[in-house]
N, C-alpha and C. Protein backbone atom coordinates (compact mmCIF):
# COMPACT_ATOMS: atom_id res chain seq x y z
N UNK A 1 -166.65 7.75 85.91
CA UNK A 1 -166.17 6.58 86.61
C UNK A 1 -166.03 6.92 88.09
N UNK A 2 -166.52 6.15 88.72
CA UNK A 2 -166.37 6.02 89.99
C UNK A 2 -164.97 5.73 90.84
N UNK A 3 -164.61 6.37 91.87
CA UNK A 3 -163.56 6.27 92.50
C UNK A 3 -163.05 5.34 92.70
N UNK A 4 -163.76 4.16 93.10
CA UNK A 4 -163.46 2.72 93.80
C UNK A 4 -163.41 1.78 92.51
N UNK A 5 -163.74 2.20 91.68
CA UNK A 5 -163.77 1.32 90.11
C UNK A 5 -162.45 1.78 89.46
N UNK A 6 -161.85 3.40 89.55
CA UNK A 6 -160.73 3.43 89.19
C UNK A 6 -159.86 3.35 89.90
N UNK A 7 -159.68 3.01 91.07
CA UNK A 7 -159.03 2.08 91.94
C UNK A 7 -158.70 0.91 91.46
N UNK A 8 -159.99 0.47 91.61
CA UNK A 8 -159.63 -1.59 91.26
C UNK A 8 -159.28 -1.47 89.93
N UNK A 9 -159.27 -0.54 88.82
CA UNK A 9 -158.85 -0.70 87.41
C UNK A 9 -157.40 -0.83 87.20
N UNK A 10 -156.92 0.50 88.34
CA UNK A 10 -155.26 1.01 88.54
C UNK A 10 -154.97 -0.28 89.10
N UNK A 11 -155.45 -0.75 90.32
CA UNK A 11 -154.82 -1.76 90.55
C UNK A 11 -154.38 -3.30 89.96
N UNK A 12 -155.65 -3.31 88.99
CA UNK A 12 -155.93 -4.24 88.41
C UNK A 12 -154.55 -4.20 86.93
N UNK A 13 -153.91 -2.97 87.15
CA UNK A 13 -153.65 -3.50 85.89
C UNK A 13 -153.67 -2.38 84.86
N UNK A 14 -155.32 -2.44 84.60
CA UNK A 14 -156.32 -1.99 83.31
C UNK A 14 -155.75 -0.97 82.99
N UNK A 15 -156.02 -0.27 82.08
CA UNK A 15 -155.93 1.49 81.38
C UNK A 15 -156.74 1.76 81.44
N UNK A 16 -156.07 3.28 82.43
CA UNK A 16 -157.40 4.03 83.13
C UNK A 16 -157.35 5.54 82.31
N UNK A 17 -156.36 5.49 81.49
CA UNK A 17 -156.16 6.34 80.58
C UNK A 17 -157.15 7.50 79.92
N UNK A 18 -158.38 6.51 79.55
CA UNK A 18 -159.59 7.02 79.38
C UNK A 18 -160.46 7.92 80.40
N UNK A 19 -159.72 7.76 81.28
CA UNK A 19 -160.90 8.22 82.47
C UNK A 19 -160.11 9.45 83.43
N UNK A 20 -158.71 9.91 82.85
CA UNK A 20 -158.45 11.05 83.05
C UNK A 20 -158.37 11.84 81.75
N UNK A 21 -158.56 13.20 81.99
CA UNK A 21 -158.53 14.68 81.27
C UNK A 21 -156.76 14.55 81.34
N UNK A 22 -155.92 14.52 79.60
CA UNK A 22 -154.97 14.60 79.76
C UNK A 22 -154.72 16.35 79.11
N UNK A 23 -155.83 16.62 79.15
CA UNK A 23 -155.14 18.25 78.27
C UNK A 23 -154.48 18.95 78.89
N UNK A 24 -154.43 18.98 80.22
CA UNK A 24 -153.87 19.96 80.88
C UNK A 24 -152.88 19.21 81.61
N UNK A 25 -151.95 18.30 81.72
CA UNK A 25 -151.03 17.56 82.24
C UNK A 25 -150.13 18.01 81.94
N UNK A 26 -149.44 18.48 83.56
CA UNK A 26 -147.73 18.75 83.65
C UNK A 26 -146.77 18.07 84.45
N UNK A 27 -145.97 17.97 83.59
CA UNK A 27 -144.73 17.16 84.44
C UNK A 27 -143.91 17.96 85.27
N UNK A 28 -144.22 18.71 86.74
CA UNK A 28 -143.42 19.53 87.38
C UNK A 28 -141.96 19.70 87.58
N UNK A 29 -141.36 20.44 87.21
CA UNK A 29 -139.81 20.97 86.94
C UNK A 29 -139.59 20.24 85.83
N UNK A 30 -140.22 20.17 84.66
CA UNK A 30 -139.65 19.54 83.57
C UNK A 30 -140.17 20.29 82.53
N UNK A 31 -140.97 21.69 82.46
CA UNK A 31 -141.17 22.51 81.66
C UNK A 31 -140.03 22.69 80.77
N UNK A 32 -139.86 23.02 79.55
CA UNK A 32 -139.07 23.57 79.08
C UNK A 32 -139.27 24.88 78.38
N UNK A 33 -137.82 25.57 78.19
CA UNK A 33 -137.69 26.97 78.58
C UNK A 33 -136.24 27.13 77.58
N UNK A 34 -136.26 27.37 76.18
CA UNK A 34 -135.07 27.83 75.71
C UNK A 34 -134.15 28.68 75.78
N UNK A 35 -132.82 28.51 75.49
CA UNK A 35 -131.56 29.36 76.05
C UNK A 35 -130.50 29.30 74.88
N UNK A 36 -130.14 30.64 74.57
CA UNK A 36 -128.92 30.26 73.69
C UNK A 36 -128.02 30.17 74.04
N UNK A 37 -126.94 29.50 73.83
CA UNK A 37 -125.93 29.32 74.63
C UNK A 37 -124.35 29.54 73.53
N UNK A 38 -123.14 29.84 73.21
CA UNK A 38 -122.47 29.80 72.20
C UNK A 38 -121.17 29.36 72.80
N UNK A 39 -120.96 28.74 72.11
CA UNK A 39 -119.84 27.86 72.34
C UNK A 39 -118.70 27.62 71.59
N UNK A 40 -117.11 27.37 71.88
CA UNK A 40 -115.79 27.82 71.17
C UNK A 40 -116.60 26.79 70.12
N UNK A 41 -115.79 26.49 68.81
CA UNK A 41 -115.97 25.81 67.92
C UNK A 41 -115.40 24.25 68.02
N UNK A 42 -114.12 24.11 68.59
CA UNK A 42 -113.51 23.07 69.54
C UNK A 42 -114.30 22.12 70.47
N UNK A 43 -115.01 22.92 71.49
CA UNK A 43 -115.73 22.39 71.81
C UNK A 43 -117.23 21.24 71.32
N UNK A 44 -117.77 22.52 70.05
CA UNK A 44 -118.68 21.84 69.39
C UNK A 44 -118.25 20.62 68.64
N UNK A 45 -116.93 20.37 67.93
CA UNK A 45 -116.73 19.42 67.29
C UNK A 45 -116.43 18.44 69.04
N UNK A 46 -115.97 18.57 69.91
CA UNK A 46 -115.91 16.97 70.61
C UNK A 46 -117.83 16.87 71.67
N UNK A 47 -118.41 17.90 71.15
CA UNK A 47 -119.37 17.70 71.40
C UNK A 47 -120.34 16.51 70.60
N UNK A 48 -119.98 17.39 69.33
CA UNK A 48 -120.60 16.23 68.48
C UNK A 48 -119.72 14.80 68.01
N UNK A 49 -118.39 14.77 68.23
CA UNK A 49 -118.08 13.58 68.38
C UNK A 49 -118.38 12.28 69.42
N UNK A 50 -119.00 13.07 70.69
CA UNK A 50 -119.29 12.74 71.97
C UNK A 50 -120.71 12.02 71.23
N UNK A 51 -121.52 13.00 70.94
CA UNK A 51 -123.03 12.52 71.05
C UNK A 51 -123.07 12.01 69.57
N UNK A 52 -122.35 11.37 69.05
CA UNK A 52 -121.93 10.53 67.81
C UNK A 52 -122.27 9.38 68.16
N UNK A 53 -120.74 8.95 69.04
CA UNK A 53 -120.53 7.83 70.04
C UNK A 53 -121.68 6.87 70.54
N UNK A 54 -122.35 7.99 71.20
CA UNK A 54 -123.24 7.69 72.28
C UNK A 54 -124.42 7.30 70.96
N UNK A 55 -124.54 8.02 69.93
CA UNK A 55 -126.12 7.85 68.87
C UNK A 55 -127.16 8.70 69.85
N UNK A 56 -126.91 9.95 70.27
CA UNK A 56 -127.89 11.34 70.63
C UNK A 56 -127.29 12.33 69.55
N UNK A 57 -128.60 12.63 70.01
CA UNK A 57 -128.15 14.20 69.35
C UNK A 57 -126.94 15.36 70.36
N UNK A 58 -126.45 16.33 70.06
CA UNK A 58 -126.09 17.71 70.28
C UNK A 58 -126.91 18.11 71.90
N UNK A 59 -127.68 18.56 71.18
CA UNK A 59 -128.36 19.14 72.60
C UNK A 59 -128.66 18.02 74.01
N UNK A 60 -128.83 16.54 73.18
CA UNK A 60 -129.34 15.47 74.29
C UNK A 60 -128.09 15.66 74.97
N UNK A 61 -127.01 15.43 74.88
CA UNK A 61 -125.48 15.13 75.53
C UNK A 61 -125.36 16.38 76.14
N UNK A 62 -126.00 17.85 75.81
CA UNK A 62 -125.30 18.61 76.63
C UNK A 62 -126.64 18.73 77.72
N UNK A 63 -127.67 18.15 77.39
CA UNK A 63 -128.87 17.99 78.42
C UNK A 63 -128.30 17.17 79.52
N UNK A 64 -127.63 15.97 79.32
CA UNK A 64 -127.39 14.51 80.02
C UNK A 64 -126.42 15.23 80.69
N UNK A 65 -125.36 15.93 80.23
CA UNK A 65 -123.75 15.98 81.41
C UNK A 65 -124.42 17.40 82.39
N UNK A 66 -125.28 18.36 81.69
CA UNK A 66 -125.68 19.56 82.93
C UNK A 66 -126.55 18.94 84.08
N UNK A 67 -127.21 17.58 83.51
CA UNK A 67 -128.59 16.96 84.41
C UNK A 67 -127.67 16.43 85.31
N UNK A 68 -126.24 15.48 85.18
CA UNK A 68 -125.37 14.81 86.34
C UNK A 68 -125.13 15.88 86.72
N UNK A 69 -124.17 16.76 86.23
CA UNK A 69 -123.40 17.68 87.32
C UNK A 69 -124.48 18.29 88.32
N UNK A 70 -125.42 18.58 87.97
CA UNK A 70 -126.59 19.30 88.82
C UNK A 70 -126.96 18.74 89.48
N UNK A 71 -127.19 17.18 89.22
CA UNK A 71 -127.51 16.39 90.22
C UNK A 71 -126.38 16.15 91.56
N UNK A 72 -125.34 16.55 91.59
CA UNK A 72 -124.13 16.05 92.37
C UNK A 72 -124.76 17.12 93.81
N UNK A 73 -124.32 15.99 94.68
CA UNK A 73 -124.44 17.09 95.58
C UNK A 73 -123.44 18.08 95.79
N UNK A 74 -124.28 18.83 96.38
CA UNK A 74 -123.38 20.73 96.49
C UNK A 74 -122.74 20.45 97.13
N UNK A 75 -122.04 19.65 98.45
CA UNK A 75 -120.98 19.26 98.75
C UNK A 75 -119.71 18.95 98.09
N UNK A 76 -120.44 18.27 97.43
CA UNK A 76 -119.07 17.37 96.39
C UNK A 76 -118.77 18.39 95.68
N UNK A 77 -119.96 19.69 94.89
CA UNK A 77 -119.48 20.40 93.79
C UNK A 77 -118.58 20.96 94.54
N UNK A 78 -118.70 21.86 95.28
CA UNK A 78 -117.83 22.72 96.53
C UNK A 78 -116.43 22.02 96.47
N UNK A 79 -116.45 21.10 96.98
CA UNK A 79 -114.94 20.54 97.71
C UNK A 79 -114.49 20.83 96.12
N UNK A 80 -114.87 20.43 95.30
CA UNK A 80 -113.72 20.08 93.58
C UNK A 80 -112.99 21.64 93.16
N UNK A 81 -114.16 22.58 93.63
CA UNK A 81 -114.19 24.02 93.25
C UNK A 81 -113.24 24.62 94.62
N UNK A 82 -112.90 24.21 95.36
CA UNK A 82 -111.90 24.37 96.44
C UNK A 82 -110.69 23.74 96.29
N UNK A 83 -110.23 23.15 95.63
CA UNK A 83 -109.34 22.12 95.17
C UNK A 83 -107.64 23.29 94.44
């Protein structure tokens, strides 16, 4: 396919799906990379009462609260950790 055809396809709309090579497609900084992690037992039960609540799993909820805090800016983390 031609450049200017998958242009007007993307633009158009169409699925151009076909006309890229998806074998080798990466989503940058979103590799994943396992870690064990162990945790009081206390914790795990309001963990899983947490991601009960919500209808995730375990690991999604402790994915979701490390992805905000990380996201915060280092300012804000700082000042709380100075507190």
């Amino acid at each position: 396919m031609k450049a200017k055809k998958f242009d007007s396809d993307f633009d158009n709309g169409k699925d151009i799906t076909h006309a890229l090579d998806l074998s080798k497609v990466r989503r940058p900084l979103q590799e994943q990379k396992r870690v064990n992690v162990d945790f009081p037992t206390w914790m795990i039960t309001s963990l899983d009462r947490e991601a009960s609540r919500l209808g995730v799993t375990r690991q999604s909820i402790i994915k979701i609260w490390l992805a905000e805090r990380l996201e915060q800016p280092a300012s804000n983390n700082h000042s709380k950790a100075t507190r």
